[in-house]
C-alpha atoms as a PDB file:
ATOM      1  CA  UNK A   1       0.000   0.000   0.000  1.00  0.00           C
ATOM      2  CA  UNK A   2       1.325   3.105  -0.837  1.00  0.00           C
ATOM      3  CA  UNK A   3       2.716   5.558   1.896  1.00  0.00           C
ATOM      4  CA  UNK A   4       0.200   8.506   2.610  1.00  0.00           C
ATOM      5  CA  UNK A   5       2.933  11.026   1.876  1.00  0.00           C
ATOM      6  CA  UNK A   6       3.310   9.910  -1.593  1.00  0.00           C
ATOM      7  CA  UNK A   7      -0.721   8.913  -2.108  1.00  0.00           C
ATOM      8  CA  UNK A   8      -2.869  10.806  -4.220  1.00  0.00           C
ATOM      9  CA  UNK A   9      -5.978  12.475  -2.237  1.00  0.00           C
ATOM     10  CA  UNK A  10      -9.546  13.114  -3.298  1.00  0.00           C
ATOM     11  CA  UNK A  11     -11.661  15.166  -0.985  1.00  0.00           C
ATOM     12  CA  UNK A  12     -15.214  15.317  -1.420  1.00  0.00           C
ATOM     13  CA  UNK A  13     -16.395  17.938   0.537  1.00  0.00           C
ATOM     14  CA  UNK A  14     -13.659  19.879  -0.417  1.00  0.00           C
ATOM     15  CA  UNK A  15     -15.480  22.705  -0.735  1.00  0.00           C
ATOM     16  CA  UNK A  16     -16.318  23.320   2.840  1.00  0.00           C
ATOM     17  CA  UNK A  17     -14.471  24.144   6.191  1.00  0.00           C
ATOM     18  CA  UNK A  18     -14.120  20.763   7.116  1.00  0.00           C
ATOM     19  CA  UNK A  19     -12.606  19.927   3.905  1.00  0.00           C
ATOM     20  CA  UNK A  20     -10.046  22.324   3.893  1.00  0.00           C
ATOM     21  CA  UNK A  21      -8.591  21.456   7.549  1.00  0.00           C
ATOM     22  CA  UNK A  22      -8.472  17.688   6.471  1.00  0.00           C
ATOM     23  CA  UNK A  23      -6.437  19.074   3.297  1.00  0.00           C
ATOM     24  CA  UNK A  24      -4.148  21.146   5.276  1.00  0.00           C
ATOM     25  CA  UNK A  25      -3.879  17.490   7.644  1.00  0.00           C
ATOM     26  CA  UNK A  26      -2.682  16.278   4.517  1.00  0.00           C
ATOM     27  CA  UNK A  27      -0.297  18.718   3.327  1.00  0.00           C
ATOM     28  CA  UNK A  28       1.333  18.450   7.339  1.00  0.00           C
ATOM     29  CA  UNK A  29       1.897  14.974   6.364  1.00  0.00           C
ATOM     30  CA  UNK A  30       3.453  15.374   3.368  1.00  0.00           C
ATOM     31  CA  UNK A  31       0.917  14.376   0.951  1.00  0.00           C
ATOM     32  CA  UNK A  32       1.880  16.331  -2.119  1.00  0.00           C
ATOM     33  CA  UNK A  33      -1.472  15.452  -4.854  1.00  0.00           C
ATOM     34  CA  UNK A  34      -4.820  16.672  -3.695  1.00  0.00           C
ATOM     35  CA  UNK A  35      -7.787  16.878  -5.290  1.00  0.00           C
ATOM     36  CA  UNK A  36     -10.387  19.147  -4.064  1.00  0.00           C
ATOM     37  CA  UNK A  37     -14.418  18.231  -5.198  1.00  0.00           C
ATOM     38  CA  UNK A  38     -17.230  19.947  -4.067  1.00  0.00           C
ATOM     39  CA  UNK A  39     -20.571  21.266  -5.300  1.00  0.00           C
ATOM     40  CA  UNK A  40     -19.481  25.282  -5.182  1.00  0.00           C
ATOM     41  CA  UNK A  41     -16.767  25.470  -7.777  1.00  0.00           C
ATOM     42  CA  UNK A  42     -15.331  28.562  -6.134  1.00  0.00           C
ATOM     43  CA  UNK A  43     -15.093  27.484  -3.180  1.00  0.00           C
ATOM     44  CA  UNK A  44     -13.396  24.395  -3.948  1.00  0.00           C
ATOM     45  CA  UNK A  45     -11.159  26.076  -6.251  1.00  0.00           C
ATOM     46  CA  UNK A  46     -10.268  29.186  -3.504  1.00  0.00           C
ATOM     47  CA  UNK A  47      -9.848  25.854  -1.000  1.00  0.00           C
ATOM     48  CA  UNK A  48      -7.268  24.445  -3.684  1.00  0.00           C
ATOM     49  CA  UNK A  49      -5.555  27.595  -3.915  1.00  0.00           C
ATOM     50  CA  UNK A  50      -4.710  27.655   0.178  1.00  0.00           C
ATOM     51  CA  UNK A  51      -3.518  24.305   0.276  1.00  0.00           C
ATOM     52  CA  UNK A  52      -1.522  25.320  -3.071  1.00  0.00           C
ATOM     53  CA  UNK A  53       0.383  27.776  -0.889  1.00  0.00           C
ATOM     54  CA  UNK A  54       0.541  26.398   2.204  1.00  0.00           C
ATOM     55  CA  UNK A  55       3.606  24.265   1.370  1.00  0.00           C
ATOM     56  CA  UNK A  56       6.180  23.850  -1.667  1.00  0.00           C
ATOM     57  CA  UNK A  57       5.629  21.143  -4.244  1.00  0.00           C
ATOM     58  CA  UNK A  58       1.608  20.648  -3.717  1.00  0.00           C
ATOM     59  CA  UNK A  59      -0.015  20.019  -6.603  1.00  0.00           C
ATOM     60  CA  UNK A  60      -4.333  20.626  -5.372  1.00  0.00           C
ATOM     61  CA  UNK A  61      -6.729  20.895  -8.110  1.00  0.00           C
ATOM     62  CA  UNK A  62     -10.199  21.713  -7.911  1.00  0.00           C
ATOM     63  CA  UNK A  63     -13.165  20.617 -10.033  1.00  0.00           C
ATOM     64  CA  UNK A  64     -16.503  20.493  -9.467  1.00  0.00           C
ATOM     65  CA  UNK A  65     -20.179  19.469 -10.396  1.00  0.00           C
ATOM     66  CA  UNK A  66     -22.526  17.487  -8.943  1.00  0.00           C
ATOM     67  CA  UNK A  67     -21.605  14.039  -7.741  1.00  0.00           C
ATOM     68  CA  UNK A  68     -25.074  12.146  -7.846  1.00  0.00           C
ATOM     69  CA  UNK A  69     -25.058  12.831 -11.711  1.00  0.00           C
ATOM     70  CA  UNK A  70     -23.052   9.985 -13.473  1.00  0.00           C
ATOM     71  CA  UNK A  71     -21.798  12.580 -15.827  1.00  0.00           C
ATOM     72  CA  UNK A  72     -20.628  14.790 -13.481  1.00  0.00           C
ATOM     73  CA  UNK A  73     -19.024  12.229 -11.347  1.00  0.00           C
ATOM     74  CA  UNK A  74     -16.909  10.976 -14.447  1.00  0.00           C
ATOM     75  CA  UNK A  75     -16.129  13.915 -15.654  1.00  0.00           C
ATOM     76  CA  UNK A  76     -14.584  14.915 -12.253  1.00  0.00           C
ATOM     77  CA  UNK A  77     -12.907  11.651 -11.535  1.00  0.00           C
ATOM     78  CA  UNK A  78     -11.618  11.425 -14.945  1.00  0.00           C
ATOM     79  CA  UNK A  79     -10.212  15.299 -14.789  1.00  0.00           C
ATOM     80  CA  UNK A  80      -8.301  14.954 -11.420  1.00  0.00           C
ATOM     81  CA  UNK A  81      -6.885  11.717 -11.823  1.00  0.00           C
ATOM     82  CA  UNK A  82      -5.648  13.107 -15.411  1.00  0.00           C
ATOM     83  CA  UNK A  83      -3.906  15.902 -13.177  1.00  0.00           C
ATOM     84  CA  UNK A  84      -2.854  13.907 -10.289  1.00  0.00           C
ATOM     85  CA  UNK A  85      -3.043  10.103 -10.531  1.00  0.00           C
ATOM     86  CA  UNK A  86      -5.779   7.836  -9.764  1.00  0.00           C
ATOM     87  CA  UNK A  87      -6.235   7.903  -6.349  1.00  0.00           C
ATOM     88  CA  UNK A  88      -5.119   6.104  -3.431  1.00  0.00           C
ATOM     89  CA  UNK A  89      -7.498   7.758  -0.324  1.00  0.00           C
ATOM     90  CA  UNK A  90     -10.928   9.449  -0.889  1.00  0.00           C
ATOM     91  CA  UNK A  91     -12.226  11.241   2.015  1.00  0.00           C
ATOM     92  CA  UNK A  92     -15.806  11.528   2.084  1.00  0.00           C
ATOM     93  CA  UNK A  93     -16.716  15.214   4.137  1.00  0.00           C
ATOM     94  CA  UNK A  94     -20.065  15.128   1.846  1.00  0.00           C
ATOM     95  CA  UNK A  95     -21.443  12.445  -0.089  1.00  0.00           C
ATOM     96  CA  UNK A  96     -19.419  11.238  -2.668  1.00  0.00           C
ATOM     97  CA  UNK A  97     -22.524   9.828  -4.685  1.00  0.00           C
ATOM     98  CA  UNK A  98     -21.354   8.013  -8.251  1.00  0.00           C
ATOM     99  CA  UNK A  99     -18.120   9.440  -7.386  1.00  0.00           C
ATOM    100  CA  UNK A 100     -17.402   7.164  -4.474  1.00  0.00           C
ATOM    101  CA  UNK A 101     -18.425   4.180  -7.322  1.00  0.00           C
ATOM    102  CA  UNK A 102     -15.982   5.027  -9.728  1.00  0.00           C
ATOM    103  CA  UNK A 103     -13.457   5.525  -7.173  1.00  0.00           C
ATOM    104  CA  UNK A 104     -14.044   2.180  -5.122  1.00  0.00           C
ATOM    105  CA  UNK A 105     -14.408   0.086  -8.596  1.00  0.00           C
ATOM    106  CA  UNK A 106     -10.772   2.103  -9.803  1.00  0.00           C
ATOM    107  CA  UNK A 107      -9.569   0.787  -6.090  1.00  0.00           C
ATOM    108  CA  UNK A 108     -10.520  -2.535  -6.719  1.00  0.00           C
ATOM    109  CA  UNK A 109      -8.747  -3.357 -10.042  1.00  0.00           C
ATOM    110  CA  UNK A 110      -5.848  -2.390  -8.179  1.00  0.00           C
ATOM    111  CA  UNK A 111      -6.412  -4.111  -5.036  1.00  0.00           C
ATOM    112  CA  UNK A 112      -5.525  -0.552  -3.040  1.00  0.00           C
ATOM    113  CA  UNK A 113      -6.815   2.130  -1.450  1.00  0.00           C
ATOM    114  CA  UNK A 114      -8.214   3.501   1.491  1.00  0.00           C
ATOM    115  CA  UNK A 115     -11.885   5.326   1.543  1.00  0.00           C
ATOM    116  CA  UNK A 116     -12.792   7.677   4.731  1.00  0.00           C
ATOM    117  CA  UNK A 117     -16.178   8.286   4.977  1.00  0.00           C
ATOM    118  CA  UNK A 118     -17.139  11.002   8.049  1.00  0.00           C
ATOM    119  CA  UNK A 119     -20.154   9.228   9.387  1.00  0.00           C
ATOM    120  CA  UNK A 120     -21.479   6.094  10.984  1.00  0.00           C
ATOM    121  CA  UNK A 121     -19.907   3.171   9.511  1.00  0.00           C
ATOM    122  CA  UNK A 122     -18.312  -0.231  10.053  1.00  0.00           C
ATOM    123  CA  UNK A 123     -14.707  -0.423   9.158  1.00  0.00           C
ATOM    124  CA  UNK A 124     -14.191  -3.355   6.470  1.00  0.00           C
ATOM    125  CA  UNK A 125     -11.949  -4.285   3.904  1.00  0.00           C
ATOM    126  CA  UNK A 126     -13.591  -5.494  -0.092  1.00  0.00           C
ATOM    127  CA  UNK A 127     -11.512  -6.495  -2.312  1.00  0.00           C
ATOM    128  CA  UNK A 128      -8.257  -4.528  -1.124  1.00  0.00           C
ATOM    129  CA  UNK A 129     -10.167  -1.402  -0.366  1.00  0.00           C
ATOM    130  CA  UNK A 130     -10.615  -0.219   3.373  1.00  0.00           C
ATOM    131  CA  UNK A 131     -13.450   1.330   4.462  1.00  0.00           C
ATOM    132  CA  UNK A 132     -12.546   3.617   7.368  1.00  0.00           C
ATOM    133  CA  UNK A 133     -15.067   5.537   9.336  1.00  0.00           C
ATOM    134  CA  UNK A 134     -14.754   8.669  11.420  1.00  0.00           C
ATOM    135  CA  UNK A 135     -17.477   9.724  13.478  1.00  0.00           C
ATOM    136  CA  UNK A 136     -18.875  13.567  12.300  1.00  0.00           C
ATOM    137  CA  UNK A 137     -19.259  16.339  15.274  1.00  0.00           C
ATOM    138  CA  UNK A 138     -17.174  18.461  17.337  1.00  0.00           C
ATOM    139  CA  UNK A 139     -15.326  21.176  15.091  1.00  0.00           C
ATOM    140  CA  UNK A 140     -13.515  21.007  11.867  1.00  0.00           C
ATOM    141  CA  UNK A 141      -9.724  20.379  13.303  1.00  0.00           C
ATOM    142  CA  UNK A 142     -10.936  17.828  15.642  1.00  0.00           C
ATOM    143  CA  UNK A 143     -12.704  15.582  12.663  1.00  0.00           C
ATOM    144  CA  UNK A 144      -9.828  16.358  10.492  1.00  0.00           C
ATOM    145  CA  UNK A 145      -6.944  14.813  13.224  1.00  0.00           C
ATOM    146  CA  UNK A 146      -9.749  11.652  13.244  1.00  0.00           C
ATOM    147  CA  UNK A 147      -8.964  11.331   9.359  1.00  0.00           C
ATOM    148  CA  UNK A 148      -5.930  11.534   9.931  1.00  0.00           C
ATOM    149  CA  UNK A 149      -4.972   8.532  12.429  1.00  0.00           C
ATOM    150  CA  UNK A 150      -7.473   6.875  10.845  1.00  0.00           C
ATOM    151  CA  UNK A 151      -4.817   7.189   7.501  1.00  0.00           C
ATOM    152  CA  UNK A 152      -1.983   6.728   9.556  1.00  0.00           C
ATOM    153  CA  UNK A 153      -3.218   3.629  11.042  1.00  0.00           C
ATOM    154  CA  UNK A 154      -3.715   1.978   6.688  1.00  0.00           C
ATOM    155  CA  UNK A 155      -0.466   4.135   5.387  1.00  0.00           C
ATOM    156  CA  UNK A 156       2.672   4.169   6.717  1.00  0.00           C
ATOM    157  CA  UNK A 157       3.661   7.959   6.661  1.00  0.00           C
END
């Protein structure tokens, strides 16, 4: 399994506060390819932009649409992993929608990844894939150092 610090990131939800403090938990890491997906295409691209110059050699891209339209969801998935690699973690903030099915199915062919959802859950592995759950509440720092030992405990850093 690759190491978190060189893993490609997609963060759905990445258009919200939450989003953008589990990015920045990313870029403390190390995690260099981050791609930011939420409904509000400004505010997933402004979101982008801060993690873009929070730390040298991040590559975050932005796109957005929405994610319960198989279109949309393609579109997106096919766009950032163009940019930054097919990923290796998807955090859920908001629902991923057709999204998270392109992105578990990509996951499975390659017997890898990790997928965080912020919710109620059981943690389980498919077909190489981990599910990972972290519990939503509290504020956005607190759920965002949940991801993150959650990742830690997959991904060797």
């Amino acid at each position: 399994m690759t190491p978190l610090k060189d893993s490609t990131v997609f963060i759905a939800g990445g258009d919200t506060s939450l989003g953008l403090a589990i990015g920045r938990r990313m870029v403390s890491v190390g995690v260099q390819r981050i791609g930011v997906i939420g409904i509000d295409a400004d505010l997933a691209a402004g979101n982008a932009t801060t993690l873009f110059r929070s730390a040298s050699g991040i590559w975050a891209v932005a796109d957005a649409g929405d994610m319960s339209s198989a279109d949309d969801a393609q579109r997106v998935f096919t766009g950032l992993s163009a940019s930054l690699g097919e990923p290796d973690v998807l955090v859920q903030c908001s629902t991923a929608g057709r999204l998270l099915d392109l992105v578990a199915d990509d996951m499975r062919a390659a017997e890898s990844g990790t997928i965080v959802t912020i919710g109620e859950g059981e943690s389980d592995e498919d077909g190489g894939v981990r599910w990972r759950y972290v519990p939503a509440g509290g504020d956005d720092d607190a759920v965002a150092d949940t991801v993150l030992i959650a990742l830690q405990r997959d991904r060797a850093i």
